[in-house]
Protein backbone atom coordinates (compact mmCIF):
# COMPACT_ATOMS: atom_id res chain seq x y z
CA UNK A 1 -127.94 1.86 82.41
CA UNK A 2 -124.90 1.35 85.06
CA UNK A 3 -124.88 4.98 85.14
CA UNK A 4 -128.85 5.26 86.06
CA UNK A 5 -127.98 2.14 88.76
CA UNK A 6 -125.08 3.79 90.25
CA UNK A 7 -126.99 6.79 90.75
CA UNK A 8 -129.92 4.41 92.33
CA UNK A 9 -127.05 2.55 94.63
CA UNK A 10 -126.08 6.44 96.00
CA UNK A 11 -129.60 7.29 96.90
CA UNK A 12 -130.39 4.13 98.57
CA UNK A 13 -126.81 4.54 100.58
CA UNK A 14 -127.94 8.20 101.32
CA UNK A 15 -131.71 7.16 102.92
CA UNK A 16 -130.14 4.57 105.02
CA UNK A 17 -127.50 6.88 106.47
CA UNK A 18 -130.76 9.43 107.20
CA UNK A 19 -132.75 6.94 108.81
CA UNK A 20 -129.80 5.71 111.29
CA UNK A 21 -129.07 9.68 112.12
CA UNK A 22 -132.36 9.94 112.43
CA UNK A 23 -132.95 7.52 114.58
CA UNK A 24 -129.69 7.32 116.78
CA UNK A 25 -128.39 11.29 116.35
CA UNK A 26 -126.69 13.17 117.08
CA UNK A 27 -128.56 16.35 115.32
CA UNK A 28 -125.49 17.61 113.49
CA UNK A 29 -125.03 13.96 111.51
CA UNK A 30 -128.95 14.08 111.50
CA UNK A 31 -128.90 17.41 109.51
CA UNK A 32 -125.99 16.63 106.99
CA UNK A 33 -127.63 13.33 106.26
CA UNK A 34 -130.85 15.02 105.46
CA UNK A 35 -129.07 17.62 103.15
CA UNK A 36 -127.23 14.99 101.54
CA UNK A 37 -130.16 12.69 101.15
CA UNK A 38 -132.34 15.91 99.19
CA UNK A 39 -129.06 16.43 97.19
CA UNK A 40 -129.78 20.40 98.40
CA UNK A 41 -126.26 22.95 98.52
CA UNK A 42 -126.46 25.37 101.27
CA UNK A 43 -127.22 28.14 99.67
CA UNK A 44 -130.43 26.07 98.69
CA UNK A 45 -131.19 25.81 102.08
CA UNK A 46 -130.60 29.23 103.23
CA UNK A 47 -133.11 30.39 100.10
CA UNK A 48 -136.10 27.76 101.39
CA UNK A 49 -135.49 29.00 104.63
CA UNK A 50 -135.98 32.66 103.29
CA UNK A 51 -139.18 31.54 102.00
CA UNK A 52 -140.25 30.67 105.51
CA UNK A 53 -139.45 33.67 106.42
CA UNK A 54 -136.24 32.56 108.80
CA UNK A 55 -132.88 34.45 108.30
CA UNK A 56 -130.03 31.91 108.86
CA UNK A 57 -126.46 32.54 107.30
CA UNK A 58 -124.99 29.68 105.00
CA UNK A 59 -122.04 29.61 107.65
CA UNK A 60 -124.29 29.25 110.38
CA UNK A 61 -126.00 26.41 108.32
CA UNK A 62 -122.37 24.61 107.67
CA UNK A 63 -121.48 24.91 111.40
CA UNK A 64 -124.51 22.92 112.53
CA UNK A 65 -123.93 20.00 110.72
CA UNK A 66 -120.67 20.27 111.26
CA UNK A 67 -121.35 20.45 114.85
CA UNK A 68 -119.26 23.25 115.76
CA UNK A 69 -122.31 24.85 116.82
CA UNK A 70 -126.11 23.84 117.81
CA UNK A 71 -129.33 25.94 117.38
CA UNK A 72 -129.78 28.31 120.79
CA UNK A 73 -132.11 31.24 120.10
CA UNK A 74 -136.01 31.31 119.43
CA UNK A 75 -134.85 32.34 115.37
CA UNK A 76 -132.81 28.92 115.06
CA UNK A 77 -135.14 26.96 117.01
CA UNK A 78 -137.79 28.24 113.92
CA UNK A 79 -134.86 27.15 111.75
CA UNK A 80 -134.83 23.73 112.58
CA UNK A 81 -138.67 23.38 112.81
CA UNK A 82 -138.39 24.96 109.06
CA UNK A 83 -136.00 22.54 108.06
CA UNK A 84 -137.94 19.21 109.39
CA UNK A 85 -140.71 20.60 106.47
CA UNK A 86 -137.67 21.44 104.12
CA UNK A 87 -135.85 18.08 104.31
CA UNK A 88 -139.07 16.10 104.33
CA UNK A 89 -138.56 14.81 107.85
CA UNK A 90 -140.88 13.79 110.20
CA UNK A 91 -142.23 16.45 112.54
CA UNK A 92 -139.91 17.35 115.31
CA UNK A 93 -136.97 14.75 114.39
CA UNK A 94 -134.71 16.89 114.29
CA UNK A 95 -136.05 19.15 117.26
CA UNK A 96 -135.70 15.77 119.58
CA UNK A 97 -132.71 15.15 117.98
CA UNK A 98 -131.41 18.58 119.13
CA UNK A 99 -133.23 18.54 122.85
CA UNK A 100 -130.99 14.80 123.91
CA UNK A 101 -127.10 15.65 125.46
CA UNK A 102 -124.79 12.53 126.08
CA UNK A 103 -123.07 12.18 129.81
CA UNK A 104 -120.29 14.30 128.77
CA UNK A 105 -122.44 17.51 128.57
CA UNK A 106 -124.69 16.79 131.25
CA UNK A 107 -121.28 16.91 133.42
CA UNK A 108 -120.60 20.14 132.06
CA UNK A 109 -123.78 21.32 133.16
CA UNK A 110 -124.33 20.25 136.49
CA UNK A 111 -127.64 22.64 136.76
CA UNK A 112 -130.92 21.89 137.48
CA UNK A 113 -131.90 23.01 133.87
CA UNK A 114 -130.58 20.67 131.54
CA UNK A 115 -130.53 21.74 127.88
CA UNK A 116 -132.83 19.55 127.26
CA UNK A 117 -135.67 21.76 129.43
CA UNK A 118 -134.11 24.86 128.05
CA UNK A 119 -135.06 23.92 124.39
CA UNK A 120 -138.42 22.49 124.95
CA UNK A 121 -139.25 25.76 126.98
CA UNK A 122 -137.95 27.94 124.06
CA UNK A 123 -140.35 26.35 121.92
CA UNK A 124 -143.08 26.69 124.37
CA UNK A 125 -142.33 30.18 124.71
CA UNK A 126 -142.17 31.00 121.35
CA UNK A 127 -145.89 29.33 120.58
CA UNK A 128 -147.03 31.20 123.70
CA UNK A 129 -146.18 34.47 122.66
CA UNK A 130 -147.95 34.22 118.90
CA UNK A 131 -150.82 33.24 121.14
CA UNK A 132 -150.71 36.49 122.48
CA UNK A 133 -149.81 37.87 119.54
CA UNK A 134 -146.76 39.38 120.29
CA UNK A 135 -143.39 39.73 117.90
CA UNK A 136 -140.56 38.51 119.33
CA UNK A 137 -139.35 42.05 119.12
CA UNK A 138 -140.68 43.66 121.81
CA UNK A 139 -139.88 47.06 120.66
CA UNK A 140 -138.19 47.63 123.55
CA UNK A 141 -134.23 48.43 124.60
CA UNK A 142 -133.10 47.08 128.14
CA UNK A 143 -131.41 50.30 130.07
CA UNK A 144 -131.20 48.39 133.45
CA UNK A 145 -132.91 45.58 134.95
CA UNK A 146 -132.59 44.57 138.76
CA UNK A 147 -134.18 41.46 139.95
CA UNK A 148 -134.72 40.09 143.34
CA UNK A 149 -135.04 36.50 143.76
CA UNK A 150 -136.15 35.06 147.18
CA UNK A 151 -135.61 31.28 148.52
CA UNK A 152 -138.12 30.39 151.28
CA UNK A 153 -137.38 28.03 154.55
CA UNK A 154 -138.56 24.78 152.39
CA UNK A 155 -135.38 25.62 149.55
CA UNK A 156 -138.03 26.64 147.07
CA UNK A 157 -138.13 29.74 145.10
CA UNK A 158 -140.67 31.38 146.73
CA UNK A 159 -140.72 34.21 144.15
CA UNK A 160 -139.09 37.45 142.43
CA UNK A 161 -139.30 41.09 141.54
CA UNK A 162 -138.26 42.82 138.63
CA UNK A 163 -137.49 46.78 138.28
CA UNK A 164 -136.44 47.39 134.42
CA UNK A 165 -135.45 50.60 132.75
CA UNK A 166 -136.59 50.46 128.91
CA UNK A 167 -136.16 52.61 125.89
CA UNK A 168 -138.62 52.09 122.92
CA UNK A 169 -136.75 51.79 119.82
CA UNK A 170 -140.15 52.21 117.61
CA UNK A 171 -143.61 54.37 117.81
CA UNK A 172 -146.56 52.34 119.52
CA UNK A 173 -145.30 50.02 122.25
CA UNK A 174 -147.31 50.07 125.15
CA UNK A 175 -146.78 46.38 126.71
CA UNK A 176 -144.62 44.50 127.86
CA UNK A 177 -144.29 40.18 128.01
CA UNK A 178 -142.98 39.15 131.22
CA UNK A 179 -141.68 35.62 131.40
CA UNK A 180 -141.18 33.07 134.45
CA UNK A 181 -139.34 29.75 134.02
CA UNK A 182 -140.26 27.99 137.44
CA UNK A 183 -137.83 25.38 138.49
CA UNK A 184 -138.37 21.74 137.53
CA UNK A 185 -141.70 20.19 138.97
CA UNK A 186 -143.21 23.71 139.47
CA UNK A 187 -147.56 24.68 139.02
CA UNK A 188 -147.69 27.79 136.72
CA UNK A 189 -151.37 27.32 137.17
CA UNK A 190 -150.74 28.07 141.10
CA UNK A 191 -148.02 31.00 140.72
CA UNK A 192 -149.24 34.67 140.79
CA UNK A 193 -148.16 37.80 138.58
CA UNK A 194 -148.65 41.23 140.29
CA UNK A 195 -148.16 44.31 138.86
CA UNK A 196 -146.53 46.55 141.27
CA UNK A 197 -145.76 50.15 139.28
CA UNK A 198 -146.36 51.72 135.91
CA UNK A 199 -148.23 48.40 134.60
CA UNK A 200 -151.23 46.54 134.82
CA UNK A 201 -152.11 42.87 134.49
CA UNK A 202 -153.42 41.59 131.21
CA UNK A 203 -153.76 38.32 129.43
CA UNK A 204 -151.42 35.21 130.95
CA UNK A 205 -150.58 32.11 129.39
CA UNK A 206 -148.85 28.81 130.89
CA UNK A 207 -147.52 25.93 129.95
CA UNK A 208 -147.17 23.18 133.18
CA UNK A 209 -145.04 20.66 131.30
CA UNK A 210 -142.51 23.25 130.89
CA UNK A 211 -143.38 25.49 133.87
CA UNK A 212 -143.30 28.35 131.50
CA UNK A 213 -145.88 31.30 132.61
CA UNK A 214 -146.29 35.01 129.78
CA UNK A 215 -147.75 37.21 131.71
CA UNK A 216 -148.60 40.68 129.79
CA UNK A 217 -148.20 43.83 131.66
CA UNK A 218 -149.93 46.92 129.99
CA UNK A 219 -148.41 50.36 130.01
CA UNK A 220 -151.37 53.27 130.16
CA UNK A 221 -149.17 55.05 127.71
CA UNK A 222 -148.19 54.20 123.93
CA UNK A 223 -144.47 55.09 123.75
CA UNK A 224 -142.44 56.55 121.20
CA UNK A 225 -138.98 55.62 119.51
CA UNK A 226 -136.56 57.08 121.74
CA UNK A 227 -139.01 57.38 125.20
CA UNK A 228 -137.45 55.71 128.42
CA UNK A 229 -140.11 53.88 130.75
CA UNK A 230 -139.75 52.65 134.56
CA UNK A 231 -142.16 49.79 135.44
CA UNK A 232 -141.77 46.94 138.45
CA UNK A 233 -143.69 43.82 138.58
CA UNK A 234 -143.56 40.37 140.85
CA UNK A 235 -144.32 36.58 140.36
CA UNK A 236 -145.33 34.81 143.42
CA UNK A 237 -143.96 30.99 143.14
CA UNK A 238 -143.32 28.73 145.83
CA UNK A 239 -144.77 25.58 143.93
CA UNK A 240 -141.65 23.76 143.36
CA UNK A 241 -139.07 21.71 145.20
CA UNK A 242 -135.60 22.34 146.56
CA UNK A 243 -133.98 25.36 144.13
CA UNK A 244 -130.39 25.32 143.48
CA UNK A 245 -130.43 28.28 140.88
CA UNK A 246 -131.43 31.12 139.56
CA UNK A 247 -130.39 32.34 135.69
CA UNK A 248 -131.28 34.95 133.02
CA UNK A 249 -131.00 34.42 129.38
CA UNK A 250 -129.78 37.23 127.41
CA UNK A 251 -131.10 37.38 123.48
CA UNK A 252 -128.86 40.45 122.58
CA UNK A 253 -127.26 42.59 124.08
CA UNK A 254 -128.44 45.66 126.82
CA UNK A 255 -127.82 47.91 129.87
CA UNK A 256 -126.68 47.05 133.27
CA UNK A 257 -128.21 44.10 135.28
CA UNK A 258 -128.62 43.23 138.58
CA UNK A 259 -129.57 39.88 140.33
CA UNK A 260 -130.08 39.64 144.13
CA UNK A 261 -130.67 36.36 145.44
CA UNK A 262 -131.99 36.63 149.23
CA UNK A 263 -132.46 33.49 151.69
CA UNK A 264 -134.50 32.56 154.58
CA UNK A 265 -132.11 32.87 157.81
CA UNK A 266 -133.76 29.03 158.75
CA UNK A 267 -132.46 28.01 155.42
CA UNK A 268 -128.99 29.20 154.42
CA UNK A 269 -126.78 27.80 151.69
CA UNK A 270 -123.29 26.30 152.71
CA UNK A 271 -121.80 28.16 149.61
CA UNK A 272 -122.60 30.25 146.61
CA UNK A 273 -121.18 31.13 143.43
CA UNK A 274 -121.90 33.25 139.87
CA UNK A 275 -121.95 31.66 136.77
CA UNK A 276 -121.48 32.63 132.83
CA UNK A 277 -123.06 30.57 129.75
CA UNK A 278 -122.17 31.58 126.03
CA UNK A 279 -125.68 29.62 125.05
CA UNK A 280 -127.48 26.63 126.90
CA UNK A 281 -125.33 24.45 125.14
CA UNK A 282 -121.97 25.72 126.16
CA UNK A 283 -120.24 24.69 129.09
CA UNK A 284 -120.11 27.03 132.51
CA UNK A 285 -117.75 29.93 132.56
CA UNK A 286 -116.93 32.45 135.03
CA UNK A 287 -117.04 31.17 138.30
CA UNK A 288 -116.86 33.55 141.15
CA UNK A 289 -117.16 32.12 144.87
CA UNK A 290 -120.17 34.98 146.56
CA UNK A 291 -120.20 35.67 150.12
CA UNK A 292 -123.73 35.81 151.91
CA UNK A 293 -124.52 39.38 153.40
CA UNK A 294 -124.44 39.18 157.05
CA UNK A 295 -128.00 40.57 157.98
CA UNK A 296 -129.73 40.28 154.77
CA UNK A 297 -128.62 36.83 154.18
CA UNK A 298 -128.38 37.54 150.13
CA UNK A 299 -125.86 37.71 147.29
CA UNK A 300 -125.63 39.17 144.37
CA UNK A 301 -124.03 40.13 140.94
CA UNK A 302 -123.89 43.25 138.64
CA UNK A 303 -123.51 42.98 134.77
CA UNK A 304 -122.54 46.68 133.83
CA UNK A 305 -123.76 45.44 129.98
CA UNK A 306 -125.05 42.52 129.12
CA UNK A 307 -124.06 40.33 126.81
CA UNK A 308 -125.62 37.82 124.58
CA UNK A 309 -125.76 34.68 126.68
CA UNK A 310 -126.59 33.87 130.15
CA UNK A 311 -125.78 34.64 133.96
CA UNK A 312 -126.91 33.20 137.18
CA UNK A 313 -125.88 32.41 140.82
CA UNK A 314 -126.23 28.71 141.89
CA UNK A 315 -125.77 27.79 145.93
CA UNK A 316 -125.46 24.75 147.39
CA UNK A 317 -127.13 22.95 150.14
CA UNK A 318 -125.78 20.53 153.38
């Protein structure tokens, strides 16, 4: 009987801890109080996640509740949402949990996109895509991608063009999802998607919380493993206020890229600079001062290969 009340006395202490993570965070105590409370080993874990039909390594799984490492890409983002239903947790505890940074990282991150906004738009990226029924696998290999960003006389990203270079790594791809992440307080329902070369518009989906806008572009061809394909499209913007950035998330790794950033000459920045991110999460790396062009008023930077991760060029105003 002491043995049966001892056991009762550890449960009780377990539920208590959960609901205080739960409630207070941070997401890595949050998650090893949940695993605790279900009495679950990793490896446990990592087999219900299976079932779900998420891939996540055991020492992925010990690093986030350790906190050595948080949940970045749209496959641990499904994770988490997995493990809410695994853990019997209430629906997007953990999620929230993840989406909230104390001061410290907000100083680290001094952007306009806080990790908070990057999180919440990966979700909402993710559910627009499956509305649209398209894999996260695209089918498609980056070769080169150039983009041209432009910032109108008002500060505001008035819009961009991208050029990319693709391979198709299987038979049948004949689309492509392009994505646009306005800046905060933009109107997807008010931007524009134009397809310039090689493409044509189909279906679009927004999302105005998030000022995430899909946009699918349609090849007139149904590629091949191993074809290369040229296509050029622009989104028209302009919705938002006073821009201070421009970045590019990288899932895994590709070809060269190429981001030109070009400014009104009634507008100019006092100063810009380049920027590297491991993940959302991670702290800014990489700094390099970038001198405007004299007659063009623009900057740039060239990533020979691209990494997993993200670049960008910030500026700032008088």
């Amino acid at each position: 009987m002491p043995h049966a009340t001892q056991h009762a006395d550890v449960a009780t202490v377990a539920t208590a801890e959960l609901d205080t993570a739960l409630r207070g965070g941070p997401f890595h105590v949050a998650l090893r109080a949940a695993i605790a409370a279900r009495g679950l080993p990793l490896q446990r874990v990592q087999h219900h996640l299976s079932r779900y039909g998420v891939k996540v390594g055991v020492t992925s799984l010990s690093y986030w509740q350790q906190g050595a490492r948080r949940p970045q890409r749209p496959e641990s983002l499904r994770a988490v949402r997995a493990l809410e239903e695994i853990l019997q947790l209430p629906e997007e505890s953990l999620i929230r949990l993840l989406a909230e940074t104390d001061e410290r990282s907000a100083e680290q991150r001094p952007a306009s996109r806080t990790y908070r906004s990057l999180v919440a738009a990966s979700g909402v990226l993710e559910r627009l895509l499956a509305e649209l029924d398209s894999p996260l696998d695209s089918g498609l290999h980056a070769l080169g991608h150039h983009e041209r960003v432009r910032i109108g006389a008002r500060r505001e990203l008035l819009g961009r063009e991208s050029h990319h270079i693709v391979r198709a790594h299987r038979d049948g791809v004949d689309r492509f999802m392009a994505v646009h992440h306005g800046d905060p307080g933009c109107a997807p329902e008010r931007m524009s998607v134009h397809a310039l070369e090689n493409c044509r518009m189909g279906r679009v989906r927004l999302h105005h919380d998030t000022g995430v806008l899909v946009a699918e572009l349609l090849f007139d061809t149904r590629l091949r493993a191993g074809d290369t394909f040229l296509f050029r499209y622009a989104v028209e913007d302009g919705t938002a206020g006073v821009s201070r950035e421009y970045v590019r998330g990288f899932g895994a790794a590709g070809g060269q890229y190429a981001l030109q950033v070009g400014f009104d000459q009634r507008a100019l920045p006092v100063r810009c600079h380049r920027f590297t991110q491991h993940s959302a999460a991670a702290p800014r790396s990489g700094r390099q001062e970038l001198a405007l062009s004299g007659r063009h008023h623009s900057v740039h930077l060239v990533e020979p290969r691209v990494r997993s991760g993200i670049v960008g060029i910030g500026w700032d105003w008088e």
